[in-house]
PDB file of N, CA and C in Angstrom:
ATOM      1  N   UNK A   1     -47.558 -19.226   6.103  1.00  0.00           N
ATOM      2  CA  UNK A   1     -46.623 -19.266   7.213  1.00  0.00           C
ATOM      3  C   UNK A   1     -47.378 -19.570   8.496  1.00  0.00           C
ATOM      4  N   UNK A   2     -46.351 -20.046   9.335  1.00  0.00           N
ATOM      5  CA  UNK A   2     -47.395 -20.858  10.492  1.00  0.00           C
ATOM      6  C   UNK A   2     -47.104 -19.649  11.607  1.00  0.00           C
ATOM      7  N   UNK A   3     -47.295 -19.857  12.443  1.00  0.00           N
ATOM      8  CA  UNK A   3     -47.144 -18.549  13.779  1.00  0.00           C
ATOM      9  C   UNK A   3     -46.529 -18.680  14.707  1.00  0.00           C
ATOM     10  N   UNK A   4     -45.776 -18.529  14.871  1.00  0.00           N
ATOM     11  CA  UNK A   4     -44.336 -19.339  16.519  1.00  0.00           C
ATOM     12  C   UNK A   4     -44.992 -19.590  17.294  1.00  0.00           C
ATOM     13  N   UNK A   5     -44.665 -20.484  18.019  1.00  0.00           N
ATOM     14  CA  UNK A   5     -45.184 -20.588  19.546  1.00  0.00           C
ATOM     15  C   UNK A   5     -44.775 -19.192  20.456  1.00  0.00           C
ATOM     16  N   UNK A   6     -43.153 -19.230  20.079  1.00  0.00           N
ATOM     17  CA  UNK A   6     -42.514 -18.484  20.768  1.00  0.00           C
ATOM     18  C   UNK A   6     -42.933 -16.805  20.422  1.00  0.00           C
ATOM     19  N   UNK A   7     -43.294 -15.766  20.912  1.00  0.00           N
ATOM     20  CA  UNK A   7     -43.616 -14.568  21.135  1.00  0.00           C
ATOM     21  C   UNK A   7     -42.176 -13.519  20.381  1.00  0.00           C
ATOM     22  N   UNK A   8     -40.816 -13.975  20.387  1.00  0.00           N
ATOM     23  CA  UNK A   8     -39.989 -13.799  20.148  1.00  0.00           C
ATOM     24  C   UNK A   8     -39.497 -14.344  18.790  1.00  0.00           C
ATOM     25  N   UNK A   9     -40.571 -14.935  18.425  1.00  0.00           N
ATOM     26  CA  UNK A   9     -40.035 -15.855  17.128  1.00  0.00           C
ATOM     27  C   UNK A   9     -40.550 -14.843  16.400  1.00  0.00           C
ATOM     28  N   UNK A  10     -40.719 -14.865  15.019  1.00  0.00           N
ATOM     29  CA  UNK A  10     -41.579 -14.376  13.861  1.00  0.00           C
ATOM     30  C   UNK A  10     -40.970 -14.847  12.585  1.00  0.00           C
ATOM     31  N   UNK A  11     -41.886 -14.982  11.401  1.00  0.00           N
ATOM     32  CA  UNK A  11     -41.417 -15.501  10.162  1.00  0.00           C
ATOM     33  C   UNK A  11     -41.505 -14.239   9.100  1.00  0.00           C
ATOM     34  N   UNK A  12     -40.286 -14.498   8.410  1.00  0.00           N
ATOM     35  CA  UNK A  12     -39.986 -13.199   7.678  1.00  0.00           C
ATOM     36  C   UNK A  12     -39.654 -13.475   6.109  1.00  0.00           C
ATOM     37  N   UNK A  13     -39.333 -13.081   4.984  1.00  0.00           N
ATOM     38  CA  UNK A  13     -39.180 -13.321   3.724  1.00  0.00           C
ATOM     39  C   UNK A  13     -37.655 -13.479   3.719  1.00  0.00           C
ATOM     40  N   UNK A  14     -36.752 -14.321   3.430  1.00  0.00           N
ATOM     41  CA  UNK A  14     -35.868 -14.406   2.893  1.00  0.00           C
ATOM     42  C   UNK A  14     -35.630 -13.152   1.685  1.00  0.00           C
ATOM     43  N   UNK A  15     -34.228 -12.080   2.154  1.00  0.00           N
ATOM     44  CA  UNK A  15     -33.972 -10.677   1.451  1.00  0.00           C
ATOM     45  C   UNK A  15     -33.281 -11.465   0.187  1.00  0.00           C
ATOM     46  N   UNK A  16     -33.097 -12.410   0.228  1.00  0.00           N
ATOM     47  CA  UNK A  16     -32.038 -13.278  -1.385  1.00  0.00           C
ATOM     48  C   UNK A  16     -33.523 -14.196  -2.047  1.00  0.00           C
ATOM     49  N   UNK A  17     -34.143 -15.383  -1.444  1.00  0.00           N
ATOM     50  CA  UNK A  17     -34.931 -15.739  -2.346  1.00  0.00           C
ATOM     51  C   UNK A  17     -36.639 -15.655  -2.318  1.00  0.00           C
ATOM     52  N   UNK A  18     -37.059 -14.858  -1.283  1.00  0.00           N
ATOM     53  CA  UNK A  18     -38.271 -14.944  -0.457  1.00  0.00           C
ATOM     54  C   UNK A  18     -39.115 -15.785  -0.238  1.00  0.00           C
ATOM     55  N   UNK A  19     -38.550 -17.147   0.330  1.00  0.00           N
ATOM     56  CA  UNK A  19     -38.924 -17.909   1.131  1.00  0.00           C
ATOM     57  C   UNK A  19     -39.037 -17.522   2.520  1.00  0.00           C
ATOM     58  N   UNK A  20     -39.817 -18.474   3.245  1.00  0.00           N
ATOM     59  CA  UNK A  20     -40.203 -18.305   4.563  1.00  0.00           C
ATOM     60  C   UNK A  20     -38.709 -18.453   5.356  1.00  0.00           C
ATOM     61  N   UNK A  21     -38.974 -17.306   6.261  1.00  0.00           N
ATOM     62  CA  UNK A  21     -37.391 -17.642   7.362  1.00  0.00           C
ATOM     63  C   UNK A  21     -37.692 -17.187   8.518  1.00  0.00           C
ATOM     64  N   UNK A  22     -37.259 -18.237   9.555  1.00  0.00           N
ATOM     65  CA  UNK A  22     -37.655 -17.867  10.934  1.00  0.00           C
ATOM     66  C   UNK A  22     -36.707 -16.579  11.543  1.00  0.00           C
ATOM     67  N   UNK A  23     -36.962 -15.767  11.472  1.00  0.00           N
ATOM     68  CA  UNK A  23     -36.180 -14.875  12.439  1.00  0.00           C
ATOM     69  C   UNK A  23     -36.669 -14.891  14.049  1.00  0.00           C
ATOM     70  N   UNK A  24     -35.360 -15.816  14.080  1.00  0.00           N
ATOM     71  CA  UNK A  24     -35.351 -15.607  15.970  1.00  0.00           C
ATOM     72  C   UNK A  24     -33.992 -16.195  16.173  1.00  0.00           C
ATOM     73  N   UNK A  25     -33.077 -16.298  17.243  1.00  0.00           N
ATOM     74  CA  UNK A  25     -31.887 -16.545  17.520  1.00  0.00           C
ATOM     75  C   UNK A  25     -31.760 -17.678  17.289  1.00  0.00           C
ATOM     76  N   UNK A  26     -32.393 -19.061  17.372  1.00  0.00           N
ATOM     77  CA  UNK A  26     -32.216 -20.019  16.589  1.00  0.00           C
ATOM     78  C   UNK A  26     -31.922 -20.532  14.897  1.00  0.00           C
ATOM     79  N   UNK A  27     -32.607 -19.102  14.616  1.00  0.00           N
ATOM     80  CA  UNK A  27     -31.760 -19.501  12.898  1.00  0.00           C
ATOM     81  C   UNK A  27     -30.474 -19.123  12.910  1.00  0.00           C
ATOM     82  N   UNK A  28     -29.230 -19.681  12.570  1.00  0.00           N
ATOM     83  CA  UNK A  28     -27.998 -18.964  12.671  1.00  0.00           C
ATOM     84  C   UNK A  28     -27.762 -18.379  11.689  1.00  0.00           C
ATOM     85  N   UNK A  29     -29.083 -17.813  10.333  1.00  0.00           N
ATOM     86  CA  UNK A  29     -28.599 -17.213   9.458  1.00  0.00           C
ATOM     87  C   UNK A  29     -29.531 -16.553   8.980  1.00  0.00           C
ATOM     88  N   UNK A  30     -30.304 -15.501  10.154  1.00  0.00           N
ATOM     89  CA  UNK A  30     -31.267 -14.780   9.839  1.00  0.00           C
ATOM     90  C   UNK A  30     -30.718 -13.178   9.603  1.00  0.00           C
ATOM     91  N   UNK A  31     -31.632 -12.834   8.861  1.00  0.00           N
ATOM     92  CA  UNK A  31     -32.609 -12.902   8.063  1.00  0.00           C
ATOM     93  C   UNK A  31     -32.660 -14.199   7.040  1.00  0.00           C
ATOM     94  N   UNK A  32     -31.378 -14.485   6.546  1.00  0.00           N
ATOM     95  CA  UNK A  32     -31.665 -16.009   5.641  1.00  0.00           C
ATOM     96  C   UNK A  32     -32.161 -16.382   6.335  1.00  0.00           C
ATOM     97  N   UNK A  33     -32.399 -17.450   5.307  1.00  0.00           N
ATOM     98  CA  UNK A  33     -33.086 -18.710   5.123  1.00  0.00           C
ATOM     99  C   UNK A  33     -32.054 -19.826   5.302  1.00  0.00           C
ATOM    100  N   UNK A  34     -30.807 -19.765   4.975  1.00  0.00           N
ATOM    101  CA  UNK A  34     -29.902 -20.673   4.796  1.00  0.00           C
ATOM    102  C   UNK A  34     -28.171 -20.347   4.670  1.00  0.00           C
ATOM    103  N   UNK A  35     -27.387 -21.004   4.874  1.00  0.00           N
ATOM    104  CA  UNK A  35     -26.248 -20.345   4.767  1.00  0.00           C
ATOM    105  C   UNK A  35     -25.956 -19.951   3.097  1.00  0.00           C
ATOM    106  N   UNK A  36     -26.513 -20.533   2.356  1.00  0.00           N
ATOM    107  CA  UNK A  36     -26.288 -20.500   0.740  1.00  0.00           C
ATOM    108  C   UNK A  36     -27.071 -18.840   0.369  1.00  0.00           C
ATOM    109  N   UNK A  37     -28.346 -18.762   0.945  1.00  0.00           N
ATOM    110  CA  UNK A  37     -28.562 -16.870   0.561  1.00  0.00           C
ATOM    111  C   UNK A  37     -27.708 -16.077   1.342  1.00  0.00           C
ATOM    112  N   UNK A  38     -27.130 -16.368   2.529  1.00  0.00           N
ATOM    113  CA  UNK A  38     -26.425 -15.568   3.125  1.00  0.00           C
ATOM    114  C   UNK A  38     -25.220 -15.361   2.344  1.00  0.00           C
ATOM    115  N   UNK A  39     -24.445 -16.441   1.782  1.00  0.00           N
ATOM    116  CA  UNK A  39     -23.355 -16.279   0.850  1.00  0.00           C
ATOM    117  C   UNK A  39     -23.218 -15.674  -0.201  1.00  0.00           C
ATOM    118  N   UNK A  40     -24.352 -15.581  -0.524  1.00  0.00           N
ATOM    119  CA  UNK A  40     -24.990 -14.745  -2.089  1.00  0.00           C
ATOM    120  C   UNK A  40     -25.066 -13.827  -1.470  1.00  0.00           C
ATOM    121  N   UNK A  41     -25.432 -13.008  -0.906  1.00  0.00           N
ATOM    122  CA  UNK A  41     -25.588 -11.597  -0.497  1.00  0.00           C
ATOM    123  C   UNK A  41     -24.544 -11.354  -0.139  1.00  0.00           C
ATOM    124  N   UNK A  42     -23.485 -11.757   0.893  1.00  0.00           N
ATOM    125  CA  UNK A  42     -21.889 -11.280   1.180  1.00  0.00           C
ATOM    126  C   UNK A  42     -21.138 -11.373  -0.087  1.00  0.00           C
ATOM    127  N   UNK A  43     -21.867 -11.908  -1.240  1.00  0.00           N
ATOM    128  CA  UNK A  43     -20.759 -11.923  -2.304  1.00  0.00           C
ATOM    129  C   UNK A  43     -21.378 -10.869  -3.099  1.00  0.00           C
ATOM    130  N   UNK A  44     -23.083 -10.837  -3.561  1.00  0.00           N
ATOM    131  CA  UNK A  44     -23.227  -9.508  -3.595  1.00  0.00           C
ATOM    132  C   UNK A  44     -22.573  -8.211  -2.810  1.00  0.00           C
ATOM    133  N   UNK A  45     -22.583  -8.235  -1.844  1.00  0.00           N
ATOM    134  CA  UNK A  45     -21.785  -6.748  -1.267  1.00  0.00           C
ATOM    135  C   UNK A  45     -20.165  -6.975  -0.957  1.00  0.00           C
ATOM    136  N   UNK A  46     -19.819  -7.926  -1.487  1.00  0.00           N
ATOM    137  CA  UNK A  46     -17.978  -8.120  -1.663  1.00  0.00           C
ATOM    138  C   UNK A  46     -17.510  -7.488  -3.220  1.00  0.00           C
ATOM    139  N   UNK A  47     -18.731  -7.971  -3.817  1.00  0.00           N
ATOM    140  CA  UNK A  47     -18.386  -7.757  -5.683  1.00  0.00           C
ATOM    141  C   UNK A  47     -18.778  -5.973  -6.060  1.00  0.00           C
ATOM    142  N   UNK A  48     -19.286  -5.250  -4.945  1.00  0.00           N
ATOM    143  CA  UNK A  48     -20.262  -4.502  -5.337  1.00  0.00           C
ATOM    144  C   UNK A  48     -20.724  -4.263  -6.276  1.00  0.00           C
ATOM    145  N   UNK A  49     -22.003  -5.222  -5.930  1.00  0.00           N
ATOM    146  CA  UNK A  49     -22.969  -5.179  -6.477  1.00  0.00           C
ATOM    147  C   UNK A  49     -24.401  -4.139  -5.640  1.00  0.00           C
ATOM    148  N   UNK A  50     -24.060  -4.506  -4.512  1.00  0.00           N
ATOM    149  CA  UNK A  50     -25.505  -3.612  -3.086  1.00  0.00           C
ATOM    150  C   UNK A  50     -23.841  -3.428  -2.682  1.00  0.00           C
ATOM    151  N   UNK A  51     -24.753  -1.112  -3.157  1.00  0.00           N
ATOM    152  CA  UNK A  51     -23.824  -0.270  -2.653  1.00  0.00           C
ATOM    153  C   UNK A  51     -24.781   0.874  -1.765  1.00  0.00           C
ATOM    154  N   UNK A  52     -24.188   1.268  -0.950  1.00  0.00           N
ATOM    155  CA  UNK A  52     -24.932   2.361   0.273  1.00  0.00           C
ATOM    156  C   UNK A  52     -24.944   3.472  -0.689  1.00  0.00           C
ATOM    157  N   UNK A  53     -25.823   4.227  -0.983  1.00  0.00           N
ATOM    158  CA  UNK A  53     -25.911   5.576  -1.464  1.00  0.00           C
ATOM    159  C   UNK A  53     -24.762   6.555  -0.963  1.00  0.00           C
ATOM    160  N   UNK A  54     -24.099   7.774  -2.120  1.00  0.00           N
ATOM    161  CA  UNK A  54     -23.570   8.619  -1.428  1.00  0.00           C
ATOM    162  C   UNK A  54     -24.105  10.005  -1.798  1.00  0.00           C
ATOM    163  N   UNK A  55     -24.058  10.925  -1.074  1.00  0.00           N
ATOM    164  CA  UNK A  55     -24.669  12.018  -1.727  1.00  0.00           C
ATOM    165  C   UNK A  55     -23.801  12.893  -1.984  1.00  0.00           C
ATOM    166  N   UNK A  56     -22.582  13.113  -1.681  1.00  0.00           N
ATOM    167  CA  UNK A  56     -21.689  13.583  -1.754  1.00  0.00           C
ATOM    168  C   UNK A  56     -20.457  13.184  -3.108  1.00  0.00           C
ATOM    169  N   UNK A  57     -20.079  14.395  -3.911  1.00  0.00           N
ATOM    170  CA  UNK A  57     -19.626  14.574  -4.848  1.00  0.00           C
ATOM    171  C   UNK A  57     -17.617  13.626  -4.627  1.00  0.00           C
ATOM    172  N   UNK A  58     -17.412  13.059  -5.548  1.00  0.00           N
ATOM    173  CA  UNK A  58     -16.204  12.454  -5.295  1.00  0.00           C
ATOM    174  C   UNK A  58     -15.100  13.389  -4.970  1.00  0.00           C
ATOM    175  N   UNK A  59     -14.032  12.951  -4.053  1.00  0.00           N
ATOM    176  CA  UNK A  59     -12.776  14.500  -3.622  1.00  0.00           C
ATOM    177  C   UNK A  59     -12.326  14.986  -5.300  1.00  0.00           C
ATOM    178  N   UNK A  60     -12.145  14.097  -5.837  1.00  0.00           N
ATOM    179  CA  UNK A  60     -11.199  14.545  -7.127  1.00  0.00           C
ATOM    180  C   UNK A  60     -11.893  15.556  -8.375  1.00  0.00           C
ATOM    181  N   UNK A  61     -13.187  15.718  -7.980  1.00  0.00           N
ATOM    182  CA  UNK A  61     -14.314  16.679  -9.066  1.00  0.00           C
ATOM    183  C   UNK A  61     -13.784  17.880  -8.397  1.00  0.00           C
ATOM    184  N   UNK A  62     -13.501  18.244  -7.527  1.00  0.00           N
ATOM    185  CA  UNK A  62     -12.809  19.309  -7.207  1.00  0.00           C
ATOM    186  C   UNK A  62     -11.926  20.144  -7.948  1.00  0.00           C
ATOM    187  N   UNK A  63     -10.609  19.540  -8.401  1.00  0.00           N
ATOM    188  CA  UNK A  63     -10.128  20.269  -9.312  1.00  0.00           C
ATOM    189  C   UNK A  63     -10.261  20.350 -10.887  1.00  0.00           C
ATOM    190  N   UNK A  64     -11.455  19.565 -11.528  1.00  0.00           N
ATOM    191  CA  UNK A  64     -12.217  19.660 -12.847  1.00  0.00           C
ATOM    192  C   UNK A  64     -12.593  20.951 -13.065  1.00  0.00           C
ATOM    193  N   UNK A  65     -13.044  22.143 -12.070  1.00  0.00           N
ATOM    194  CA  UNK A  65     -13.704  22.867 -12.419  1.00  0.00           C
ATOM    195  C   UNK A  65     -12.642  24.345 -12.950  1.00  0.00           C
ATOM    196  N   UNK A  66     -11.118  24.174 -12.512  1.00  0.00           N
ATOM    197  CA  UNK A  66     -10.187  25.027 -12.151  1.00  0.00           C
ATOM    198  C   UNK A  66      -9.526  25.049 -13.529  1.00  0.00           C
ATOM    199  N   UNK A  67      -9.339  26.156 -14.361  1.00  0.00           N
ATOM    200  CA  UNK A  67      -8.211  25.756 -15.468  1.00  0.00           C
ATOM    201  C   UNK A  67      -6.850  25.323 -15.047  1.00  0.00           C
ATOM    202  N   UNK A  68      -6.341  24.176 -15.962  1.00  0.00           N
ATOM    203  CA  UNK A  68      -5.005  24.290 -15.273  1.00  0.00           C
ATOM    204  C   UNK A  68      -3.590  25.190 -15.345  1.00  0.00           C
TER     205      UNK A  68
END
Protein backbone atom coordinates (compact mmCIF):
# COMPACT_ATOMS: atom_id res chain seq x y z
CA UNK A 1 0.00 0.00 0.00
CA UNK A 2 1.23 3.39 -0.96
CA UNK A 3 0.86 6.33 1.77
CA UNK A 4 -1.60 9.39 1.02
CA UNK A 5 -0.37 12.48 0.37
CA UNK A 6 -3.23 13.63 2.25
CA UNK A 7 -2.70 13.34 6.29
CA UNK A 8 -6.46 12.59 6.40
CA UNK A 9 -6.32 9.90 3.94
CA UNK A 10 -5.24 6.33 5.10
CA UNK A 11 -5.49 2.85 3.42
CA UNK A 12 -7.42 0.21 5.10
CA UNK A 13 -8.47 -3.60 4.27
CA UNK A 14 -11.63 -3.97 2.63
CA UNK A 15 -14.16 -5.74 5.80
CA UNK A 16 -15.87 -8.00 2.56
CA UNK A 17 -12.72 -8.86 0.40
CA UNK A 18 -9.41 -7.41 1.93
CA UNK A 19 -8.22 -5.49 -0.65
CA UNK A 20 -6.66 -2.17 -0.34
CA UNK A 21 -9.34 0.75 0.35
CA UNK A 22 -8.80 4.28 0.70
CA UNK A 23 -10.59 5.48 3.66
CA UNK A 24 -11.06 9.14 3.36
CA UNK A 25 -14.23 11.12 2.20
CA UNK A 26 -13.45 10.65 -1.29
CA UNK A 27 -14.23 6.98 -1.41
CA UNK A 28 -18.04 7.02 -1.43
CA UNK A 29 -17.93 3.56 -0.12
CA UNK A 30 -15.63 3.35 2.68
CA UNK A 31 -14.71 1.22 4.44
CA UNK A 32 -15.35 -0.65 0.90
CA UNK A 33 -13.58 -0.91 -1.63
CA UNK A 34 -16.45 -0.68 -4.03
CA UNK A 35 -20.11 -0.42 -4.22
CA UNK A 36 -20.32 -4.37 -4.97
CA UNK A 37 -18.63 -5.26 -1.14
CA UNK A 38 -20.76 -2.72 0.23
CA UNK A 39 -23.84 -4.59 -1.23
CA UNK A 40 -22.66 -7.85 0.05
CA UNK A 41 -22.43 -6.77 3.46
CA UNK A 42 -26.01 -4.83 3.52
CA UNK A 43 -27.27 -8.07 2.20
CA UNK A 44 -25.28 -9.91 4.71
CA UNK A 45 -26.95 -7.87 7.57
CA UNK A 46 -30.53 -7.72 5.64
CA UNK A 47 -30.46 -11.77 5.45
CA UNK A 48 -29.07 -12.05 8.94
CA UNK A 49 -26.38 -13.33 8.48
CA UNK A 50 -23.88 -10.43 10.87
CA UNK A 51 -26.00 -10.32 13.98
CA UNK A 52 -25.10 -7.90 17.15
CA UNK A 53 -24.73 -10.15 20.17
CA UNK A 54 -27.49 -10.33 22.83
CA UNK A 55 -26.93 -11.20 26.26
CA UNK A 56 -30.11 -11.18 27.38
CA UNK A 57 -32.50 -14.18 27.60
CA UNK A 58 -35.59 -14.01 24.99
CA UNK A 59 -39.16 -12.34 26.78
CA UNK A 60 -40.97 -15.66 26.07
CA UNK A 61 -38.35 -18.15 28.30
CA UNK A 62 -40.10 -16.55 30.95
CA UNK A 63 -43.03 -18.52 31.20
CA UNK A 64 -41.12 -22.11 30.36
CA UNK A 65 -40.10 -22.27 33.77
CA UNK A 66 -43.88 -21.99 35.44
CA UNK A 67 -46.16 -25.18 35.38
CA UNK A 68 -49.09 -24.49 33.53
Amino acid sequence: METPKNPTERWVDCPQCAQPSLYAPTNLYRPFCSERCRQIDLGAWASESHRVPDESPPDDIEGLDRPA
